[in-house]
Protein backbone atom coordinates (compact mmCIF):
# COMPACT_ATOMS: atom_id res chain seq x y z
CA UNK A 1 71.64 82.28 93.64
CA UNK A 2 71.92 85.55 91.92
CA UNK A 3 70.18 86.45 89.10
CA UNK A 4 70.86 88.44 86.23
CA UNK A 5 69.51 92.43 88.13
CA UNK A 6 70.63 91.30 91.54
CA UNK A 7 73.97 92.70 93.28
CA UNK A 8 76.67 89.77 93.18
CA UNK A 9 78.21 89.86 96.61
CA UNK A 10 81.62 90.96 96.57
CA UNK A 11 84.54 89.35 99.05
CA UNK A 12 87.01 91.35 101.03
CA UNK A 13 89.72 89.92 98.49
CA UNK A 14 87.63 90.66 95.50
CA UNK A 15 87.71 93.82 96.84
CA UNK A 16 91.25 93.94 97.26
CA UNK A 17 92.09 92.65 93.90
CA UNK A 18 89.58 95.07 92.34
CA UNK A 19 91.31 98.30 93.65
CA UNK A 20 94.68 96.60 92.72
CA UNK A 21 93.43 95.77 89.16
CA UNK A 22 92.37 99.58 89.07
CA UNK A 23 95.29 101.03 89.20
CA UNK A 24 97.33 98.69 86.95
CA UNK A 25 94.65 99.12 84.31
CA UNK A 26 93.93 103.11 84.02
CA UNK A 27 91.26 104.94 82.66
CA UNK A 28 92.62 104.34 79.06
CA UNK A 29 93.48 100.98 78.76
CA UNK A 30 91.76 98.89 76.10
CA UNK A 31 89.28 96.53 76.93
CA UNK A 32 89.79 97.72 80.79
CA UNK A 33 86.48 96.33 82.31
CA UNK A 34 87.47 92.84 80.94
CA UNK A 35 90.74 92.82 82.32
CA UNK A 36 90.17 93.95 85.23
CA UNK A 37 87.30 90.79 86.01
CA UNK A 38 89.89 88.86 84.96
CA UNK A 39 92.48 90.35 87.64
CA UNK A 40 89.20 89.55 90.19
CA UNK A 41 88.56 86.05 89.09
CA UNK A 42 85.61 84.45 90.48
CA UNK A 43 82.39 84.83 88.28
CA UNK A 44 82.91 88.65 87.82
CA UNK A 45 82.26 89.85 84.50
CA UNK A 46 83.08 93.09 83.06
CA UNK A 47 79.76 94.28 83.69
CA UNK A 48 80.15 93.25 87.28
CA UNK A 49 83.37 94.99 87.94
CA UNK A 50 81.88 98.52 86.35
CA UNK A 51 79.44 98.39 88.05
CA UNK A 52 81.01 98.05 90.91
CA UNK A 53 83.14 100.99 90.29
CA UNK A 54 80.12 103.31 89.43
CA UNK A 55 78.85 102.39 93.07
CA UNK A 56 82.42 103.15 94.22
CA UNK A 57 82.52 106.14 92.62
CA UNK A 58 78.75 106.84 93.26
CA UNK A 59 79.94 106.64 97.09
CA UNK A 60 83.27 108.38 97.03
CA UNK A 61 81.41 111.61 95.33
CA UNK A 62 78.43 111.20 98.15
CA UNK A 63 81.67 111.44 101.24
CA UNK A 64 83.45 114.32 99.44
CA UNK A 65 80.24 116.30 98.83
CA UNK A 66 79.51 116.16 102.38
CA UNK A 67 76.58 114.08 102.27
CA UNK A 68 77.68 111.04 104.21
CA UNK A 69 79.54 112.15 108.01
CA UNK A 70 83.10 110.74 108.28
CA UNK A 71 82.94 108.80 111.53
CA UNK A 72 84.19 110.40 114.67
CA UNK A 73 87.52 107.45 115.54
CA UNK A 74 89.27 107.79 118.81
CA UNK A 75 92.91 108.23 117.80
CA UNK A 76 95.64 105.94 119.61
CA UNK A 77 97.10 108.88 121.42
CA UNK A 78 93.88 109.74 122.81
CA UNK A 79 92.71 106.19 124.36
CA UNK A 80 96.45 105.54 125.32
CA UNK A 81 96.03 108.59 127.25
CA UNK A 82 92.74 108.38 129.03
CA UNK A 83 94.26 104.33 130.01
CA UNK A 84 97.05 106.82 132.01
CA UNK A 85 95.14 108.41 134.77
């Protein structure tokens, strides 16, 4: 079990409901972090689900900088095309 200073593992539907929860609640709704843990469900609190966004965000600022590589994905016109030959 998790205690208090460990990461809570998050689902892919947590996940899902998160980023949906994000944009109904914007930046300047009251009591945001609260409702959006309650959009999540589960045992997320509102400390959980800012925290998760400052690692989201924490990430999203490390791509754009540069300092993480987008990967290098074959496109489906490329691997439909080398199947031709």
């Amino acid at each position: 079990m998790a205690g208090p200073s460990s990461p809570k593992v998050w689902t892919f539907e947590e996940n899902k409901l998160f980023e949906t929860a994000l944009v109904k609640y914007g930046e300047n709704t009251s009591n945001r972090w609260q409702k959006i843990a309650e959009a999540v469900g589960g045992n997320k609190t509102a400390e959980d689900v800012k925290k998760h966004y400052e690692l989201l965000e924490h990430d999203i600022n490390a791509i754009v900088s540069g300092k993480v590589p987008l990967p290098n994905y074959i496109s489906n016109t490329e691997s439909s095309s080398e199947g031709s030959n």
